[in-house]
N, C-alpha and C. Protein backbone atom coordinates (compact mmCIF):
# COMPACT_ATOMS: atom_id res chain seq x y z
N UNK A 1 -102.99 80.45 -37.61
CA UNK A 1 -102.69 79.03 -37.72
C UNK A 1 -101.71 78.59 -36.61
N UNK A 2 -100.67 79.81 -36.21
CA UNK A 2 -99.66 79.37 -35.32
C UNK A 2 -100.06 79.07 -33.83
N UNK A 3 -101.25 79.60 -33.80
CA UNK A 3 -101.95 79.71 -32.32
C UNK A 3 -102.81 78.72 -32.56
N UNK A 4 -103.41 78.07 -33.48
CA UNK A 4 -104.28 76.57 -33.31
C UNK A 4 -103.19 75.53 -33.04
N UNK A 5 -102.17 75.88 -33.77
CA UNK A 5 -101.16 74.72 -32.94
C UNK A 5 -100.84 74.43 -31.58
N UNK A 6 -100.28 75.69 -31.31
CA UNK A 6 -100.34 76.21 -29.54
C UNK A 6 -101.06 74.83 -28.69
N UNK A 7 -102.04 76.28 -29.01
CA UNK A 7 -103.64 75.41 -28.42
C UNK A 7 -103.65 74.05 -28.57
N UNK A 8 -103.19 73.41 -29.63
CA UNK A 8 -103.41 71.60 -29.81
C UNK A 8 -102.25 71.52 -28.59
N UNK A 9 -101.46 71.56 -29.03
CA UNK A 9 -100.31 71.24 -28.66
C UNK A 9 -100.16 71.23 -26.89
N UNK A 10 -100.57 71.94 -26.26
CA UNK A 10 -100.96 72.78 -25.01
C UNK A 10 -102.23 71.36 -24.16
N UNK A 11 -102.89 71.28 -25.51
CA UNK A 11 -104.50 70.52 -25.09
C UNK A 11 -103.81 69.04 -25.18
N UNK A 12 -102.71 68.43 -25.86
CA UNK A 12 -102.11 67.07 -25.68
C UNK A 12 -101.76 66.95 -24.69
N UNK A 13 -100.45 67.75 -24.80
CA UNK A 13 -99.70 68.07 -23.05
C UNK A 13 -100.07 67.70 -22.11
N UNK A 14 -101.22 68.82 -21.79
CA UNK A 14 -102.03 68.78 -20.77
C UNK A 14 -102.50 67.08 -20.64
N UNK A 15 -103.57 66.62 -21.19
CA UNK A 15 -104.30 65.73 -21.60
C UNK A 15 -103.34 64.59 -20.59
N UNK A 16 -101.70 64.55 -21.34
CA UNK A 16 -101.15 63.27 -21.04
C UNK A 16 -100.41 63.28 -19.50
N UNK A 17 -100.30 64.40 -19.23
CA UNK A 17 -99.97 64.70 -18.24
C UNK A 17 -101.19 64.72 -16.84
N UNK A 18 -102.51 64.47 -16.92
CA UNK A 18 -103.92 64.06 -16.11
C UNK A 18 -103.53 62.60 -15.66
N UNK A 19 -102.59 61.75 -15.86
CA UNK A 19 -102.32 60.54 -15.28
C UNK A 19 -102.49 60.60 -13.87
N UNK A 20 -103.17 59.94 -12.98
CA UNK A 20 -102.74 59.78 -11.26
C UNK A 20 -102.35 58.66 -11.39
N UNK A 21 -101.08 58.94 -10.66
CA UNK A 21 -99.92 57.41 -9.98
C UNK A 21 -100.51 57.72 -8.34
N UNK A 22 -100.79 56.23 -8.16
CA UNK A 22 -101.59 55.70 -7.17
C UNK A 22 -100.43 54.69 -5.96
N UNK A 23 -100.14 54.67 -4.77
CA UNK A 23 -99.41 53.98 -3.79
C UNK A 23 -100.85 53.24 -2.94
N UNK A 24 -100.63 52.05 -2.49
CA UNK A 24 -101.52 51.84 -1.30
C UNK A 24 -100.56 51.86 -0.39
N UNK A 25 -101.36 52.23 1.33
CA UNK A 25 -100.70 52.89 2.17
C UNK A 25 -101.17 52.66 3.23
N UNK A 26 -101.05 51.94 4.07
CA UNK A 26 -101.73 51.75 5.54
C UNK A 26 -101.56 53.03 6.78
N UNK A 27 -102.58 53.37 7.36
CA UNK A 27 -102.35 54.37 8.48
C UNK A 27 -102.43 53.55 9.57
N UNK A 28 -102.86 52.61 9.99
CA UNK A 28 -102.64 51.78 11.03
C UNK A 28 -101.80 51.35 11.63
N UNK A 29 -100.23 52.54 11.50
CA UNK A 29 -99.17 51.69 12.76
C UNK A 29 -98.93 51.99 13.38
N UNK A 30 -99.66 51.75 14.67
CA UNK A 30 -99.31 51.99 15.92
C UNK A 30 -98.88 50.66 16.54
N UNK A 31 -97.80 50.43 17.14
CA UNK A 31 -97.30 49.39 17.47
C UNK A 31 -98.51 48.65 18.91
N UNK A 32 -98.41 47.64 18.11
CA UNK A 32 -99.42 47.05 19.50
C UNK A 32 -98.96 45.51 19.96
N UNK A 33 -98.14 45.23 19.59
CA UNK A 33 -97.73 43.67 19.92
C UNK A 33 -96.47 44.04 20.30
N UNK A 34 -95.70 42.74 20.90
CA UNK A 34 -94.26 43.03 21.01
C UNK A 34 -93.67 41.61 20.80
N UNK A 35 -92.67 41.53 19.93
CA UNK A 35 -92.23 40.11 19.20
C UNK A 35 -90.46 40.17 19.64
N UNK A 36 -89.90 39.58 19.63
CA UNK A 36 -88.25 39.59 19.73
C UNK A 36 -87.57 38.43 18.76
N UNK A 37 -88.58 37.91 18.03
CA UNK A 37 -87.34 37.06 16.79
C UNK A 37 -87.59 37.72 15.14
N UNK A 38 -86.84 37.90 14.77
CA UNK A 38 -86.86 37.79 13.65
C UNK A 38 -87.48 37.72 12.51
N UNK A 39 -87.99 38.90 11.29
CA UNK A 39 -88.88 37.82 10.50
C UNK A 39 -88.69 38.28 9.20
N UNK A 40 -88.64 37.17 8.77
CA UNK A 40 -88.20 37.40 6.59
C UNK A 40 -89.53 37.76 6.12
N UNK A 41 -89.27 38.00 5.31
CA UNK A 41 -90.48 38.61 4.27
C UNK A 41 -90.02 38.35 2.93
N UNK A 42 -90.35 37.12 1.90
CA UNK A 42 -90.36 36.69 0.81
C UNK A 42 -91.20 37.99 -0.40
N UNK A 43 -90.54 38.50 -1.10
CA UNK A 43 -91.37 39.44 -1.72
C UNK A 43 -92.82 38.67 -2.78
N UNK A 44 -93.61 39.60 -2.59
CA UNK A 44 -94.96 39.18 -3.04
C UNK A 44 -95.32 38.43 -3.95
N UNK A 45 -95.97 37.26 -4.28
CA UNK A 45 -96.28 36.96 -5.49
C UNK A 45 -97.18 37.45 -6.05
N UNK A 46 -97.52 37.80 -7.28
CA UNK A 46 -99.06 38.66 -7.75
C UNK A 46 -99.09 38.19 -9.22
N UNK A 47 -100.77 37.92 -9.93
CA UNK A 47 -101.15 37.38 -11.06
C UNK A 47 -100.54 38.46 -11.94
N UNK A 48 -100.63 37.66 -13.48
CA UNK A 48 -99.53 37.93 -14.18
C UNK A 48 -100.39 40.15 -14.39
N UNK A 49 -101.78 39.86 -14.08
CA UNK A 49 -102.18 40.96 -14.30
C UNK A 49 -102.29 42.30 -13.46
N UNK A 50 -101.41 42.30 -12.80
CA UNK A 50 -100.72 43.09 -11.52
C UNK A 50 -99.24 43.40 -11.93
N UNK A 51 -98.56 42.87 -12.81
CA UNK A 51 -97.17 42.95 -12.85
C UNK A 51 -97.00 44.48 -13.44
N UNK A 52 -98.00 45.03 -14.05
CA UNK A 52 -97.40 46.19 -14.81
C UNK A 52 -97.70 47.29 -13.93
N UNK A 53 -97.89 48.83 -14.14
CA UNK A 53 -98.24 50.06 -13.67
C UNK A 53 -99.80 50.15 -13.61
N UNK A 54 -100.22 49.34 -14.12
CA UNK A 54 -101.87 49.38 -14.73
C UNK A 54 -102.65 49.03 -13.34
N UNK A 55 -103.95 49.73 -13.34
CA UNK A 55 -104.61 49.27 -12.14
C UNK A 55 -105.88 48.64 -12.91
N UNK A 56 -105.87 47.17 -12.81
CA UNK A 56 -106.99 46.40 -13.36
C UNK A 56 -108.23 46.49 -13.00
N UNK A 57 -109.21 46.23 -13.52
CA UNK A 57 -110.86 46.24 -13.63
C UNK A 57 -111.49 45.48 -14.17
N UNK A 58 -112.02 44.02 -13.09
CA UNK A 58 -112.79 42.85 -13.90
C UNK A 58 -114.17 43.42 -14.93
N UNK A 59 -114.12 43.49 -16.00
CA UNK A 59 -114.92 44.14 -16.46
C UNK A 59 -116.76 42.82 -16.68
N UNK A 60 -115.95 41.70 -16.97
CA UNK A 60 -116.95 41.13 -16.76
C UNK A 60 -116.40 39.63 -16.47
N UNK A 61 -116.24 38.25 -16.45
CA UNK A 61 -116.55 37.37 -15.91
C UNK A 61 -114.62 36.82 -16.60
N UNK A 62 -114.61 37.34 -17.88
CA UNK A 62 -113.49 36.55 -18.18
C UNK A 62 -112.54 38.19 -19.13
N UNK A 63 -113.33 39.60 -18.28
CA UNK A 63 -112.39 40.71 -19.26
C UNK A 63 -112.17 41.60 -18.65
N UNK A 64 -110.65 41.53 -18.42
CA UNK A 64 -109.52 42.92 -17.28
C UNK A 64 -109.50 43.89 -18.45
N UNK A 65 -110.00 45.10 -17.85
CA UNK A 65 -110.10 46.33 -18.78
C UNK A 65 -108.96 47.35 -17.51
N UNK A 66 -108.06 47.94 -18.05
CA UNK A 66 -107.29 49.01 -17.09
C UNK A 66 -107.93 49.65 -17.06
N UNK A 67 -107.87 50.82 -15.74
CA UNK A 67 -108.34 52.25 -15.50
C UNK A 67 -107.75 53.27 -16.47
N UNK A 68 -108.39 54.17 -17.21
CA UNK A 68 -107.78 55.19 -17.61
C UNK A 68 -107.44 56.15 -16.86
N UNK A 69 -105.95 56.61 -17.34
CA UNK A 69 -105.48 57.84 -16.39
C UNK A 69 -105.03 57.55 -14.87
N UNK A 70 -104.95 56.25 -14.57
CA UNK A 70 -105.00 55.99 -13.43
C UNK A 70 -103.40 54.64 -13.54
N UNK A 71 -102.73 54.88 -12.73
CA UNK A 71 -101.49 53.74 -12.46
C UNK A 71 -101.10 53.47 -11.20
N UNK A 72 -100.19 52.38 -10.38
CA UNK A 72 -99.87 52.26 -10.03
C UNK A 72 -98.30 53.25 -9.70
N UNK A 73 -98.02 53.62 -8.78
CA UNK A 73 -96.78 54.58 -8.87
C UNK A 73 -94.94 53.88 -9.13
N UNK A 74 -95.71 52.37 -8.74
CA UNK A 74 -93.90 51.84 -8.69
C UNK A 74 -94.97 50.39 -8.85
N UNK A 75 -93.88 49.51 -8.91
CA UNK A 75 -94.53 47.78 -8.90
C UNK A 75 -94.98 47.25 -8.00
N UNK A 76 -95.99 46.93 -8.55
CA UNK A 76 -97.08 46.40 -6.91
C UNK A 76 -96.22 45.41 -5.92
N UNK A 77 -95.59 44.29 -6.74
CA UNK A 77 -95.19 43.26 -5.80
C UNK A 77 -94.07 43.93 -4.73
N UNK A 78 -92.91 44.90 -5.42
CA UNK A 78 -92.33 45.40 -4.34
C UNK A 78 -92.87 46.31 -3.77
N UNK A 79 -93.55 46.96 -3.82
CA UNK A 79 -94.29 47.94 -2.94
C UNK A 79 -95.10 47.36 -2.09
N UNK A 80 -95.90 46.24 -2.28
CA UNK A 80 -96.66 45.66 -1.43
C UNK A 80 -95.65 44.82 -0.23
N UNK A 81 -94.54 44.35 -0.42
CA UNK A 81 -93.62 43.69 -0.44
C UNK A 81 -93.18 44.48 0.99
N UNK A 82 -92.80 45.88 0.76
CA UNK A 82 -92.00 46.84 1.76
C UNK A 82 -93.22 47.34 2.62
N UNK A 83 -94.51 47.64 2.13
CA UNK A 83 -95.64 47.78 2.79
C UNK A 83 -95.51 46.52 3.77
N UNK A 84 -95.76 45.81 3.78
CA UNK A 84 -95.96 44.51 4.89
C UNK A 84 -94.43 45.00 6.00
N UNK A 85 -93.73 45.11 5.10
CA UNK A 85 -92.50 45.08 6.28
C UNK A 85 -92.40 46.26 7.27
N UNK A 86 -92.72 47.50 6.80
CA UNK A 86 -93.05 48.55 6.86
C UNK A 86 -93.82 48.16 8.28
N UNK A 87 -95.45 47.81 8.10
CA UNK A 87 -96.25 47.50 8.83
C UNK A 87 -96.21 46.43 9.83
N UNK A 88 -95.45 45.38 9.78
CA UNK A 88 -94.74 44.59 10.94
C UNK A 88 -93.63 45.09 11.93
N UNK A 89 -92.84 45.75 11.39
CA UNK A 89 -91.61 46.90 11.96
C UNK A 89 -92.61 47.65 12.77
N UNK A 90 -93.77 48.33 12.56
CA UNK A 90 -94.35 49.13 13.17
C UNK A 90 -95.13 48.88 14.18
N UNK A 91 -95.78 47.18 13.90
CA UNK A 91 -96.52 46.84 14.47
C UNK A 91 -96.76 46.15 15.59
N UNK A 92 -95.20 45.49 15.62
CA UNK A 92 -94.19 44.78 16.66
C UNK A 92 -92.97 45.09 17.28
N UNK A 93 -93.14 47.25 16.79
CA UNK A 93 -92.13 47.79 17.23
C UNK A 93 -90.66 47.34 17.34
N UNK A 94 -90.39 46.71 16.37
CA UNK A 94 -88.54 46.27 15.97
C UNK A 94 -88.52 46.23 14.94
N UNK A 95 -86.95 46.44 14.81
CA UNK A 95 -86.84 46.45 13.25
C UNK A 95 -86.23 45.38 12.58
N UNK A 96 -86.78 44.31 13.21
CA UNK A 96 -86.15 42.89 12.92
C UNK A 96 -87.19 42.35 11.87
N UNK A 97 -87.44 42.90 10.97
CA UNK A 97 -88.55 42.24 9.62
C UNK A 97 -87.48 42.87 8.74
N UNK A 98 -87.16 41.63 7.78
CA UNK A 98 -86.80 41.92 6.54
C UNK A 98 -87.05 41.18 5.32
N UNK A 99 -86.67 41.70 4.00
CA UNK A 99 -86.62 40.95 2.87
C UNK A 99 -85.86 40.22 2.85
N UNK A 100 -86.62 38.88 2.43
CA UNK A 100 -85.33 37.80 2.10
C UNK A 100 -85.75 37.16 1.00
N UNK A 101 -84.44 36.03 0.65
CA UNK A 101 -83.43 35.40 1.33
C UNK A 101 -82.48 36.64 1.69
N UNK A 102 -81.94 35.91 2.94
CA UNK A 102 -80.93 37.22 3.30
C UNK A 102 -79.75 35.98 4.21
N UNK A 103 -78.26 36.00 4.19
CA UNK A 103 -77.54 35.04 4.51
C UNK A 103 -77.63 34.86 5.80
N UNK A 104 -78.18 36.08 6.96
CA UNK A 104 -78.74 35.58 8.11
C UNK A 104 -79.97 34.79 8.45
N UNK A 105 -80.42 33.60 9.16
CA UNK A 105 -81.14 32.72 9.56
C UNK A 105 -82.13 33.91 10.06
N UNK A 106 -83.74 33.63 9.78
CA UNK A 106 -84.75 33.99 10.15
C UNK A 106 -85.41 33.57 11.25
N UNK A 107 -85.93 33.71 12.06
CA UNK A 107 -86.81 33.20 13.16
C UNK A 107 -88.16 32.78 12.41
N UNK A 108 -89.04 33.69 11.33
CA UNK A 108 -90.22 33.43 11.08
C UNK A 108 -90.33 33.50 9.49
N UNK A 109 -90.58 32.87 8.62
CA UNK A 109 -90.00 33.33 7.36
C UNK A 109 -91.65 33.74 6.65
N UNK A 110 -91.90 34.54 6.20
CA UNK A 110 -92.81 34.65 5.78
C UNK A 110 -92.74 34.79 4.24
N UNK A 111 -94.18 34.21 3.36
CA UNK A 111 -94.46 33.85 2.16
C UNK A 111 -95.70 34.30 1.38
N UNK A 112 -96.18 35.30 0.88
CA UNK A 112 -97.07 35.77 0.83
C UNK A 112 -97.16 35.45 -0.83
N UNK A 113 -98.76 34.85 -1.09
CA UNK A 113 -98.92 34.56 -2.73
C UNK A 113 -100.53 35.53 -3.01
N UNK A 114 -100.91 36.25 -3.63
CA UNK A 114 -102.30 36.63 -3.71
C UNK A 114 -102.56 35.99 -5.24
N UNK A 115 -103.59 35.47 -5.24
CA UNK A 115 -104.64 34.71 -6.34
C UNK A 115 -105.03 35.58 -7.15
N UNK A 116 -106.10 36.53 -6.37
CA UNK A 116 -106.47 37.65 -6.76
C UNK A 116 -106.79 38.36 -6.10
N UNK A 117 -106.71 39.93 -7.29
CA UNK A 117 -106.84 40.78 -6.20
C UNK A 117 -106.85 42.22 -7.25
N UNK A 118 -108.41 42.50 -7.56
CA UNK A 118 -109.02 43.07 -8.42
C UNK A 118 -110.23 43.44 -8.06
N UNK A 119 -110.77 44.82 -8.51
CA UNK A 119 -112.05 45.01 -8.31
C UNK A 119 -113.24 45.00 -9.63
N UNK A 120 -113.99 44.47 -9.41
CA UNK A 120 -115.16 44.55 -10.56
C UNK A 120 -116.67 45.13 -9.76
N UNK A 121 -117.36 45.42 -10.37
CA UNK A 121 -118.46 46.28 -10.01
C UNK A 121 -118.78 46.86 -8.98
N UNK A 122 -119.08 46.76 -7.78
CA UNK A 122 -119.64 46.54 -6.62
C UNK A 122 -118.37 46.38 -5.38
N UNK A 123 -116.98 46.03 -5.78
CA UNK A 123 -116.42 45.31 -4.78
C UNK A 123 -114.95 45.30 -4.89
N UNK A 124 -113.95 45.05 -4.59
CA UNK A 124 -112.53 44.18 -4.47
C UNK A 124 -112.24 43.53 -3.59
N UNK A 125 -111.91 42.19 -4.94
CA UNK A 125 -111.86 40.69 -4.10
C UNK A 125 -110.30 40.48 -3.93
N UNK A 126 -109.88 40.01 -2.70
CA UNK A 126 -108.60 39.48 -2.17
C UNK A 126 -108.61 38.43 -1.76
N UNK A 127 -107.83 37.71 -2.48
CA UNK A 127 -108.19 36.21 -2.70
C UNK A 127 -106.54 35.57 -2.56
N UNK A 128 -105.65 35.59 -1.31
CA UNK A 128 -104.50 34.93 -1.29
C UNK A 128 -104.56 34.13 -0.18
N UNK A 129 -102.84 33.39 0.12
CA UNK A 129 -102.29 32.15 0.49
C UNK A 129 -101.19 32.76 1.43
N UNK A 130 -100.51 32.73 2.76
CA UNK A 130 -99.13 32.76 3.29
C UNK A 130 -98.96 31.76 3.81
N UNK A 131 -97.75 32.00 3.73
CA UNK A 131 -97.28 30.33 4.76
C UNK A 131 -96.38 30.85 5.81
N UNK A 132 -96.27 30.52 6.65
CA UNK A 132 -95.13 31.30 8.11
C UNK A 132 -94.48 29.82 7.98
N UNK A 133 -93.51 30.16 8.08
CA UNK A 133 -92.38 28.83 8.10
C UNK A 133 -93.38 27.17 7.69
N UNK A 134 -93.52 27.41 6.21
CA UNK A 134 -94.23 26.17 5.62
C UNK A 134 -95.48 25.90 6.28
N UNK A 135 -96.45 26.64 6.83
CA UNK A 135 -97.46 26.34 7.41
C UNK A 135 -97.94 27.27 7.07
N UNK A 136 -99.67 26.80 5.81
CA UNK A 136 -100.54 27.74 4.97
C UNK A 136 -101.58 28.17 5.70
N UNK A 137 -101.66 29.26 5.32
CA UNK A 137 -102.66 29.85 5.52
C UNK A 137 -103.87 30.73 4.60
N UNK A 138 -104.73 30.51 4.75
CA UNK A 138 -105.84 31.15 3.08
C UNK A 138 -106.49 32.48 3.89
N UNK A 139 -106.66 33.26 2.90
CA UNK A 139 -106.86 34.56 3.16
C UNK A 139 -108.43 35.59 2.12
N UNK A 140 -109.49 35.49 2.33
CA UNK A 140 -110.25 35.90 1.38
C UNK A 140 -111.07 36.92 1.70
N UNK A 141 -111.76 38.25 1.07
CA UNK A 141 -111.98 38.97 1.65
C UNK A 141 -112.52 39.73 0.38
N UNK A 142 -113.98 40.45 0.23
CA UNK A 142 -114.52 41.20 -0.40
C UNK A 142 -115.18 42.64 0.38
N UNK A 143 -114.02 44.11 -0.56
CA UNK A 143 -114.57 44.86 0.06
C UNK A 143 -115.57 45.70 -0.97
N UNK A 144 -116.64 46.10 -0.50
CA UNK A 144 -117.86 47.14 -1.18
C UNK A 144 -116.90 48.16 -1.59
N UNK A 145 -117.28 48.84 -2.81
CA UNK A 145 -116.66 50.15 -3.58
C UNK A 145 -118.23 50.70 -4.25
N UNK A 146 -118.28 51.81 -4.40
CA UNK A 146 -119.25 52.17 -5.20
C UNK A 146 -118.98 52.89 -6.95
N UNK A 147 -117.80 52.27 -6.96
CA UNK A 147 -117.55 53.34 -8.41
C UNK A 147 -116.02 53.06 -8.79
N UNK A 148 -115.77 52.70 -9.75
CA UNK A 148 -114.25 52.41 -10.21
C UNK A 148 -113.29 53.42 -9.21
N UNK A 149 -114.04 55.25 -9.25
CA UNK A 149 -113.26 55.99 -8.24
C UNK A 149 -112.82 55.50 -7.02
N UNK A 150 -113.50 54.61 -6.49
CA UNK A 150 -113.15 53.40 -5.48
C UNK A 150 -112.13 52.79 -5.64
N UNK A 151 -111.45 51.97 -6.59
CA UNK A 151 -110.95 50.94 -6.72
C UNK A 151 -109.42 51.10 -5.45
N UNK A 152 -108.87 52.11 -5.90
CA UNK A 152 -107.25 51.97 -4.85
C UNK A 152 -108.04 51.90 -3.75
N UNK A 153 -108.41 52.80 -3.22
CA UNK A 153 -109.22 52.45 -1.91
C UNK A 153 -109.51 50.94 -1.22
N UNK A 154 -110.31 50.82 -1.66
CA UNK A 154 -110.65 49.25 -1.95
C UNK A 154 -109.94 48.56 -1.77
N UNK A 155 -108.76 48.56 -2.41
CA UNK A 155 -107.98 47.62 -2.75
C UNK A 155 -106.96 47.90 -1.05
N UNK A 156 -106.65 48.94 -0.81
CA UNK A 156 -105.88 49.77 0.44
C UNK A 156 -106.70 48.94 1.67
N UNK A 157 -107.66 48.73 1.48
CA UNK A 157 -108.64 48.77 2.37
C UNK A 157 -108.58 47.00 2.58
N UNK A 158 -108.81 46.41 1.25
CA UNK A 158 -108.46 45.21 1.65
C UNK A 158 -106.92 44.33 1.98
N UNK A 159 -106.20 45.33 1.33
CA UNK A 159 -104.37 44.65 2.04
C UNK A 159 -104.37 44.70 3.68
N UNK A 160 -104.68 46.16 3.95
CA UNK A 160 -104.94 46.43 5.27
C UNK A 160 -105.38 45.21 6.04
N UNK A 161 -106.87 44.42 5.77
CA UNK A 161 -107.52 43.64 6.41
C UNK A 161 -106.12 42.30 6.43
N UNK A 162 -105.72 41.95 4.83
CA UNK A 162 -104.56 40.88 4.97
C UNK A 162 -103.31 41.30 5.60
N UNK A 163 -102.86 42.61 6.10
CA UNK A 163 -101.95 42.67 7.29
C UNK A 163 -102.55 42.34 8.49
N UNK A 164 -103.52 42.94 9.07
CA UNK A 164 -103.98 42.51 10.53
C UNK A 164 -104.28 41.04 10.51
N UNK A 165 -104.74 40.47 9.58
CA UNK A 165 -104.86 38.51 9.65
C UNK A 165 -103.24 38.16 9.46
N UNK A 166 -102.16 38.64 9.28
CA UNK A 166 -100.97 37.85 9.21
C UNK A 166 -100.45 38.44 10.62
N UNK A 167 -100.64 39.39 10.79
CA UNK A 167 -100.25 39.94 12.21
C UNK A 167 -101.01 38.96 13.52
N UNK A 168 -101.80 39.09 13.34
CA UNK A 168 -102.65 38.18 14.41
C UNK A 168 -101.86 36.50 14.69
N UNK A 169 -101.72 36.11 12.75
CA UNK A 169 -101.14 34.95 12.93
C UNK A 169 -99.73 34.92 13.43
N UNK A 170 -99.18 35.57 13.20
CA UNK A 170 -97.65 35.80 13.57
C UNK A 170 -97.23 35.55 15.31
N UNK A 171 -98.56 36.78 16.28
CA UNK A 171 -98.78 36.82 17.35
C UNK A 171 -99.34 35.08 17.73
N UNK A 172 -99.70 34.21 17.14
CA UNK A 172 -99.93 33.30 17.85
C UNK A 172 -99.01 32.27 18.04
C-alpha cells in the first residue's frame, strides 16, 4: 500500500511540474540604423486577457480557452515592454531607449497599445496602435501556425514583425 502511494504521489509531482514557462525573444539585433536622441518607451498596453501567466487560444469566435501546461514566464506587458527596448538599444546601437515617464525630457516618446494579440486555428493575429510623440500609427498582421504547438512562435514571430514597423517608423 506504501508503494501505491509513492507511485501516486511521484505521478502528481511529476505531472505538475510538465508546466513550460514560455519568454518571446527576438534574434534580430544587429544594429543597423544609427539615431542620437533619445527615446521613452511607455510600458505596453495589453487586453485584459494577456494580463495573467496564461497563454490564450481563440477557441472560437467569442471563447479564450488557455494552453495547458503552457505559461508565460513573467508578465507579458513588462516583458514585452523591455523586449522593445532591448531591441531599439540594439538596433540603433545606443543606449539611449528607456522606460518612462522618467524626470529626464525624451527626444521620441513612444506608446505602444495592442488590441489583440492571440492565436486561433490556423494563425496569430496582431492587431495594435503606437503613437511616437502623439502621432498614431496602426499596426496589423496575421501569422500562419499549424498547431497550438505553434502559438509562442507565432506570436515571437509576429512582435518581431511590430518591432521592425516601429523601427522603420522611428528611422523616418
Amino acid at each position: 500500500m506504501r508503494t501505491i502511494f509513492i507511485i501516486l504521489t511521484l505521478f502528481i509531482f511529476s505531472a505538475c511540474s510538465s508546466t513550460k514557462s514560455y519568454i518571446l525573444y527576438n534574434h534580430d539585433l544587429l544594429p543597423t540604423h544609427t539615431l542620437t536622441k533619445s527615446i521613452g518607451i511607455k510600458t505596453i498596453s495589453l487586453p485584459q486577457y494577456l494580463q495573467g501567466h496564461q497563454i490564450p487560444f481563440l477557441q472560437n469566435e467569442n471563447e479564450i480557452i488557455y494552453l495547458k501546461n503552457r505559461k508565460w514566464a513573467t508578465y507579458l506587458d513588462e516583458h514585452l515592454t523591455n523586449r522593445v527596448i532591448l531591441t531599439l538599444q540594439k538596433s540603433f546601437n545606443t543606449p539611449k531607449v528607456y522606460k518612462y515617464p522618467l524626470k529626464t525630457e525624451m527626444d521620441i516618446k513612444i506608446k505602444i497599445t495592442i488590441n489583440k494579440f492571440i492565436a486561433q486555428k490556423d494563425r496569430v493575429t496582431l492587431d495594435a496602435t503606437w503613437s511616437k510623440n502623439d502621432e498614431s500609427k496602426l499596426f496589423f498582421i496575421e501569422i500562419p501556425i499549424l498547431s497550438k504547438d505553434d502559438v509562442v512562435d507565432g506570436m515571437n514571430r509576429a512582435f518581431s514583425e511590430l518591432e521592425k514597423a516601429l523601427i522603420k517608423d522611428i528611422n523616418e
